[in-house]
N, C-alpha and C. Protein backbone atom coordinates (compact mmCIF):
# COMPACT_ATOMS: atom_id res chain seq x y z
N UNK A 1 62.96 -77.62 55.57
CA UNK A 1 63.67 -77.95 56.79
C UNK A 1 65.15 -77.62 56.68
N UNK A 2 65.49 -77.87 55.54
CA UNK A 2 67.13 -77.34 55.22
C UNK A 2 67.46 -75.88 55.87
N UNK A 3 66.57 -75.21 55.23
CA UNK A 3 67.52 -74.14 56.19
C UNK A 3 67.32 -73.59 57.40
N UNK A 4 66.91 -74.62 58.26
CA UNK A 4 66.61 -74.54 59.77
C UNK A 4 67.53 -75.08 60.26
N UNK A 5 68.50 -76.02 59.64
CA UNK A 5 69.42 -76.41 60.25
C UNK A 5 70.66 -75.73 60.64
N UNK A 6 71.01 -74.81 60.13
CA UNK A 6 72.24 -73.96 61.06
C UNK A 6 71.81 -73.92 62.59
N UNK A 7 70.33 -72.61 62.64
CA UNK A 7 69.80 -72.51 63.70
C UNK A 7 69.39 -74.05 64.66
N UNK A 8 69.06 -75.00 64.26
CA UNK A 8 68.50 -75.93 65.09
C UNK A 8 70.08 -76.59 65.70
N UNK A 9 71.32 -76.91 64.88
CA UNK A 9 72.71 -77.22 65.44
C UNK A 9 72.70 -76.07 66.57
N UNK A 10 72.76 -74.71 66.30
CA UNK A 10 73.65 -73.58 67.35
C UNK A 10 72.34 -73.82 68.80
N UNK A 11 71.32 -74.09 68.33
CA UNK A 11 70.18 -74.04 69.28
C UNK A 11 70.74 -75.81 70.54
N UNK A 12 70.79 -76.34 69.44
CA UNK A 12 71.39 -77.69 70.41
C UNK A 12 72.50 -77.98 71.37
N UNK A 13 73.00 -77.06 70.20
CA UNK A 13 74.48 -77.27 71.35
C UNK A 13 74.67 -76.12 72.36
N UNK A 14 73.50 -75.23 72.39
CA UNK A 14 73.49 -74.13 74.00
C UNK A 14 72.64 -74.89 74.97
N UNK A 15 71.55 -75.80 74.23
CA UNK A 15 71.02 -77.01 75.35
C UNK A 15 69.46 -76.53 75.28
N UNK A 16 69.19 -75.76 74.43
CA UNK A 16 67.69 -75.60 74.26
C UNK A 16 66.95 -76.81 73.74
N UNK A 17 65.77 -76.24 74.19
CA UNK A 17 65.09 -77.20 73.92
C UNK A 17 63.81 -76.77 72.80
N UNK A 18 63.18 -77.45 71.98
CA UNK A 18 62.94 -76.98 70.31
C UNK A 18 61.78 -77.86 69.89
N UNK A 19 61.12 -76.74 69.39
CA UNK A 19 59.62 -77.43 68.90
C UNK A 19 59.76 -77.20 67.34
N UNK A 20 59.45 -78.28 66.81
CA UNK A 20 59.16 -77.84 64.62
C UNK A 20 57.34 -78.16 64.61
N UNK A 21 56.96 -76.61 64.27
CA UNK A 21 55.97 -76.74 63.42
C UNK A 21 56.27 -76.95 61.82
N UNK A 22 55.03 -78.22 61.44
CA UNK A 22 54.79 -78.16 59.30
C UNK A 22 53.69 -77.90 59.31
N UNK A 23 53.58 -77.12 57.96
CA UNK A 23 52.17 -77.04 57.19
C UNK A 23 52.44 -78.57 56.82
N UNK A 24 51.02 -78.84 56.87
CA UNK A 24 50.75 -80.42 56.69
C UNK A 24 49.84 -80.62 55.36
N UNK A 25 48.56 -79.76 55.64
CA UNK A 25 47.99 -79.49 54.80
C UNK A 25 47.30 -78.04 54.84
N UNK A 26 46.63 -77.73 53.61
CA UNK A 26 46.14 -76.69 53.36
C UNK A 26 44.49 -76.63 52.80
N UNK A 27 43.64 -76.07 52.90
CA UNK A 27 41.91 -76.19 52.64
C UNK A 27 42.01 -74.65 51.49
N UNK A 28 42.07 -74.29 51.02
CA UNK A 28 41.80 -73.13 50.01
C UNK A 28 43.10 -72.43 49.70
N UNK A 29 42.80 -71.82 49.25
CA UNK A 29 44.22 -70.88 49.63
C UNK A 29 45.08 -70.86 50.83
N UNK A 30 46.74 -70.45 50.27
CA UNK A 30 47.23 -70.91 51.81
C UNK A 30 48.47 -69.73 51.25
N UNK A 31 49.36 -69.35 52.82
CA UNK A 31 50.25 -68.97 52.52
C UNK A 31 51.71 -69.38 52.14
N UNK A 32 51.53 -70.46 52.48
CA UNK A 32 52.54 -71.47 52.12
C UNK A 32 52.10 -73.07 52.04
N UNK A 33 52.78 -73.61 51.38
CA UNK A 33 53.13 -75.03 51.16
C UNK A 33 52.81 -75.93 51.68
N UNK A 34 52.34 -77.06 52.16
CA UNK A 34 52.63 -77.61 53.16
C UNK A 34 54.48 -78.58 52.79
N UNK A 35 55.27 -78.63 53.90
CA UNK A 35 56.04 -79.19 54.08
C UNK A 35 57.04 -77.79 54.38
N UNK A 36 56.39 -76.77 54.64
CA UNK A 36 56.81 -75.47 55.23
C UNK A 36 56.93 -75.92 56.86
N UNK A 37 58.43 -75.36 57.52
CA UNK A 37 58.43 -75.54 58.58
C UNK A 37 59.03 -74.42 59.26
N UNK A 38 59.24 -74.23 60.80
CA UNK A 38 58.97 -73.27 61.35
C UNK A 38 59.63 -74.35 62.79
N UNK A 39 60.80 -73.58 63.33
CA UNK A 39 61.31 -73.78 64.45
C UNK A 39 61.11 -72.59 65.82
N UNK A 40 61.26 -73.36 66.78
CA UNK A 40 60.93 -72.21 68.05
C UNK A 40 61.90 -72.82 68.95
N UNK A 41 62.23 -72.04 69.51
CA UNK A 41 63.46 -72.49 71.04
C UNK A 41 62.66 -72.42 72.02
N UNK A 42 62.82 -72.89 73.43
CA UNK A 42 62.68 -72.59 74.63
C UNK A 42 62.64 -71.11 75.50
N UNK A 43 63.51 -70.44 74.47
CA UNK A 43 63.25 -68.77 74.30
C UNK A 43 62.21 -67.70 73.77
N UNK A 44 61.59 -68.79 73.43
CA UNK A 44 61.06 -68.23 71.70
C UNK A 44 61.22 -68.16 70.47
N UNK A 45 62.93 -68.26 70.12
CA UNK A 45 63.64 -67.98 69.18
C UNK A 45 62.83 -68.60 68.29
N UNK A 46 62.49 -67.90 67.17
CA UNK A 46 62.06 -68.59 65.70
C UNK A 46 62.81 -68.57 64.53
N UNK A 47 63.30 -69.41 63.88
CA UNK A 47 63.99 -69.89 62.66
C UNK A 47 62.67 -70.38 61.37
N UNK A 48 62.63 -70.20 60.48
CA UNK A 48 61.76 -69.82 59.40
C UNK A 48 60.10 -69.89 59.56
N UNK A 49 59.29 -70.06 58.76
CA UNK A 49 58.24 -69.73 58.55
C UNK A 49 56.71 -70.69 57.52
N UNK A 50 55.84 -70.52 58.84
CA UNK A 50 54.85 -71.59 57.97
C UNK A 50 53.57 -70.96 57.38
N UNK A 51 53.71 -69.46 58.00
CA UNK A 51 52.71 -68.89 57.22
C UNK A 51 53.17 -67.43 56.75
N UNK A 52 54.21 -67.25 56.47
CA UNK A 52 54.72 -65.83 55.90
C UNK A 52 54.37 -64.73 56.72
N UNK A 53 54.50 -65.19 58.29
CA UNK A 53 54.04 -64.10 59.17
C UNK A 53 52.78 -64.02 59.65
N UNK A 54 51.91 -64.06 58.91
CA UNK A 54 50.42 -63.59 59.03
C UNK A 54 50.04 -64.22 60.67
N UNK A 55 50.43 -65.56 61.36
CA UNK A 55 50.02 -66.39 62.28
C UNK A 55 51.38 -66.91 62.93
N UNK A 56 51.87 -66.42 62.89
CA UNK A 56 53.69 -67.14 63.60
C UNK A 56 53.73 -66.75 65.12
N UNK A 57 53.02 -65.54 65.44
CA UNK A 57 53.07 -65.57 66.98
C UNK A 57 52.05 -66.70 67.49
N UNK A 58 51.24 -66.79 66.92
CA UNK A 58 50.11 -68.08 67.76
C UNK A 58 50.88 -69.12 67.62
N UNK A 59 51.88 -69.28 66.50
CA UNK A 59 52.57 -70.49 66.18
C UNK A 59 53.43 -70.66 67.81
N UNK A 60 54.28 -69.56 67.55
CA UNK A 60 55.43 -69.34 68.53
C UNK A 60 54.52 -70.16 69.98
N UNK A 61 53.15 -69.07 70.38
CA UNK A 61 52.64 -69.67 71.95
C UNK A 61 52.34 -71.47 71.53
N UNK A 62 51.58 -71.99 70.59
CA UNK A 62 51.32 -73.45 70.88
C UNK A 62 52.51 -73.99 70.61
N UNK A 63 53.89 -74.00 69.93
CA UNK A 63 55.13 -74.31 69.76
C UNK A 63 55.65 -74.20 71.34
N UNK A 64 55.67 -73.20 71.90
CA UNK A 64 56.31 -73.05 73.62
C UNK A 64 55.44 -74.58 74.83
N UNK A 65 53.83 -74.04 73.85
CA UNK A 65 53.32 -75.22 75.32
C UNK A 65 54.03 -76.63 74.77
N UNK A 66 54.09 -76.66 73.60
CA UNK A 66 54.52 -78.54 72.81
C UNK A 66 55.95 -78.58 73.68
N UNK A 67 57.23 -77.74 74.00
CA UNK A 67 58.07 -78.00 74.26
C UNK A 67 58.05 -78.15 76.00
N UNK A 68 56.56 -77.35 76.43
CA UNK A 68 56.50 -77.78 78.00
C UNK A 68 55.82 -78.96 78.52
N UNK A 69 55.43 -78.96 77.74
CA UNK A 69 54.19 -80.80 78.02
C UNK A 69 54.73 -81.81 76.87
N UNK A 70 55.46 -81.54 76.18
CA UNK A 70 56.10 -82.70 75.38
C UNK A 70 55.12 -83.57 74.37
N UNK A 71 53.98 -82.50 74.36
CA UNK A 71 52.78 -83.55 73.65
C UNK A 71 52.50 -82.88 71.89
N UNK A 72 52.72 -83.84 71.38
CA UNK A 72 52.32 -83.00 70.05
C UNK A 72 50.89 -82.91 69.54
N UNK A 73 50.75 -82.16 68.87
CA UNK A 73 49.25 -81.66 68.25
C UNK A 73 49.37 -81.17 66.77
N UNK A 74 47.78 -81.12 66.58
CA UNK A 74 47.38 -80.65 64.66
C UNK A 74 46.95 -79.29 65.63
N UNK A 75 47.23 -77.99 64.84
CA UNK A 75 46.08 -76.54 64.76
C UNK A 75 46.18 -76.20 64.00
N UNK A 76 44.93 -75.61 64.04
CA UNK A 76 44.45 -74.95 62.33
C UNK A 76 44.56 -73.31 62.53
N UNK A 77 44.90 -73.01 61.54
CA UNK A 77 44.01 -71.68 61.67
C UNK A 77 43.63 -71.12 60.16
N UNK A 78 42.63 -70.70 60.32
CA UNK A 78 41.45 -70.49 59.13
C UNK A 78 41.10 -68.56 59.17
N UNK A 79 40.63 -68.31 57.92
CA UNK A 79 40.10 -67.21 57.51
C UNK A 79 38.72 -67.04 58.63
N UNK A 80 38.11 -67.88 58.75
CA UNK A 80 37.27 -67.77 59.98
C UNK A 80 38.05 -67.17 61.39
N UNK A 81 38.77 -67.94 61.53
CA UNK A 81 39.41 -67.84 63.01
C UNK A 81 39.31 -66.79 63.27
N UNK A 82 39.26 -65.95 64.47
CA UNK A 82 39.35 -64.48 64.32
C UNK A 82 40.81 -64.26 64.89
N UNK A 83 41.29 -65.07 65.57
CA UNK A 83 42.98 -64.88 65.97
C UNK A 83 43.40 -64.40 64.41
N UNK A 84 43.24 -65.54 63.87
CA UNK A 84 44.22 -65.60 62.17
C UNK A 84 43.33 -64.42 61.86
N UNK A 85 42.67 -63.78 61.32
CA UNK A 85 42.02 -63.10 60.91
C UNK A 85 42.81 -61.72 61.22
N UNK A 86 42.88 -61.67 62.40
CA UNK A 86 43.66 -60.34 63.02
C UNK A 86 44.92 -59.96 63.21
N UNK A 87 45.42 -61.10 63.10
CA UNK A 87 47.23 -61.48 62.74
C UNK A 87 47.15 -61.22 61.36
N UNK A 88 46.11 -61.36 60.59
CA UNK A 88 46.47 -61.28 59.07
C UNK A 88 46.63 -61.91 58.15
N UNK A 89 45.60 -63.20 58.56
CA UNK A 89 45.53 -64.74 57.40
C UNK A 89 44.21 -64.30 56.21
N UNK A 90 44.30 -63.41 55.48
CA UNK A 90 43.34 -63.34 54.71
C UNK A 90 43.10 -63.60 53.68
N UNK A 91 43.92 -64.52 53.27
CA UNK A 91 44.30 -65.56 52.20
C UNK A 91 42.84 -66.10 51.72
N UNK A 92 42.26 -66.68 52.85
CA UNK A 92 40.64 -67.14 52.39
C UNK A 92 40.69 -68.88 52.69
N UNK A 93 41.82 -69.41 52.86
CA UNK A 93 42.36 -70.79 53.31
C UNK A 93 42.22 -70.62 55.03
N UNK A 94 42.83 -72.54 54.48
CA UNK A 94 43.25 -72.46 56.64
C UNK A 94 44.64 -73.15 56.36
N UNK A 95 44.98 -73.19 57.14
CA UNK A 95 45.91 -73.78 57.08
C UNK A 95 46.55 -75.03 58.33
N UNK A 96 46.83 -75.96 58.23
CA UNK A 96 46.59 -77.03 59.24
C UNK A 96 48.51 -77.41 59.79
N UNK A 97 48.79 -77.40 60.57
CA UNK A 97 49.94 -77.49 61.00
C UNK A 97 50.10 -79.10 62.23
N UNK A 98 51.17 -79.74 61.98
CA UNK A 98 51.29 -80.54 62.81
C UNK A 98 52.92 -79.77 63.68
N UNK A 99 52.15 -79.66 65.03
CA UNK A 99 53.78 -79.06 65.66
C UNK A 99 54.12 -80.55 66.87
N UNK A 100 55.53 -80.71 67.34
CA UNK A 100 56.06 -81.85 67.74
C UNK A 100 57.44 -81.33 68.28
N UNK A 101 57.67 -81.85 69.63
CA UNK A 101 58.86 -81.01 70.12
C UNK A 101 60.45 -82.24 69.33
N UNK A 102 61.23 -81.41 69.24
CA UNK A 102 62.69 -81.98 68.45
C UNK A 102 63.31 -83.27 69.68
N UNK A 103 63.32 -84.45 69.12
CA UNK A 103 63.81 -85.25 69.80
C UNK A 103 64.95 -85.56 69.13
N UNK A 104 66.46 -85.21 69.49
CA UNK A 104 67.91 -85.27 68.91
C UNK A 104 68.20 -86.99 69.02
C-alpha cells in the first residue's frame, strides 16, 4: 500500500473518487502476494498491481463498478477462468481479491 500513496494524495486532492483492490488470498500458485494492492480512479487511472498484469484490466472494470455502486466485493480469478486465462493468468493458481471503494 505504501507506494500507492503519492498517487492516492494527488488523486484526492483533484476530487476523484478511488477504489483499492488486495490479493487477500491465493489457491496454488499466484502472481503475487496477498496483501498486494492495486488502486483505480474514477478515470481509470491505475497505481500498482495485484497480479503483475496478467488480470488488471478486469481488475480496472470491477474496481470502476465498486466506485459506482459503492458496494464492495471478493473476485476471483483462476487458471480456469477463461477471462484470466486470456489476459494471461497461467500461473495454475487463482487468485482472490477483496476490492472496496477509498473512504478518506
Amino acid at each position: 500500500m505504501k507506494e500507492l500513496l503519492n498517487d492516492l494524495d494527488r488523486w484526492a486532492a483533484k476530487g476523484h473518487r478511488i477504489a483499492i483492490a488486495r490479493v487477500v488470498d491465493t489457491d496454488g500458485s499466484g502472481p503475487r502476494e496477498p496483501g498486494a494492492a492495486m488502486a483505480v480512479n474514477d478515470e481509470g487511472e491505475v497505481a500498482g498491481s495485484v497480479s503483475g498484469g496478467c488480470v488488471e484490466g478486469a481488475v480496472v472494470v470491477e474496481a470502476l463498478e465498486v466506485i459506482e455502486t459503492g458496494d464492495r466485493r471478493m473476485v476471483s480469478f483462476g487458471y480456469s477462468d477463461d477471462e484470466a486465462f486470456a489476459v494471461g493468468l497461467t500461473c495454475g493458481g487463482t487468485i482472490h481479491l477483496f476490492l472496496e471503494p477509498l473512504d478518506w
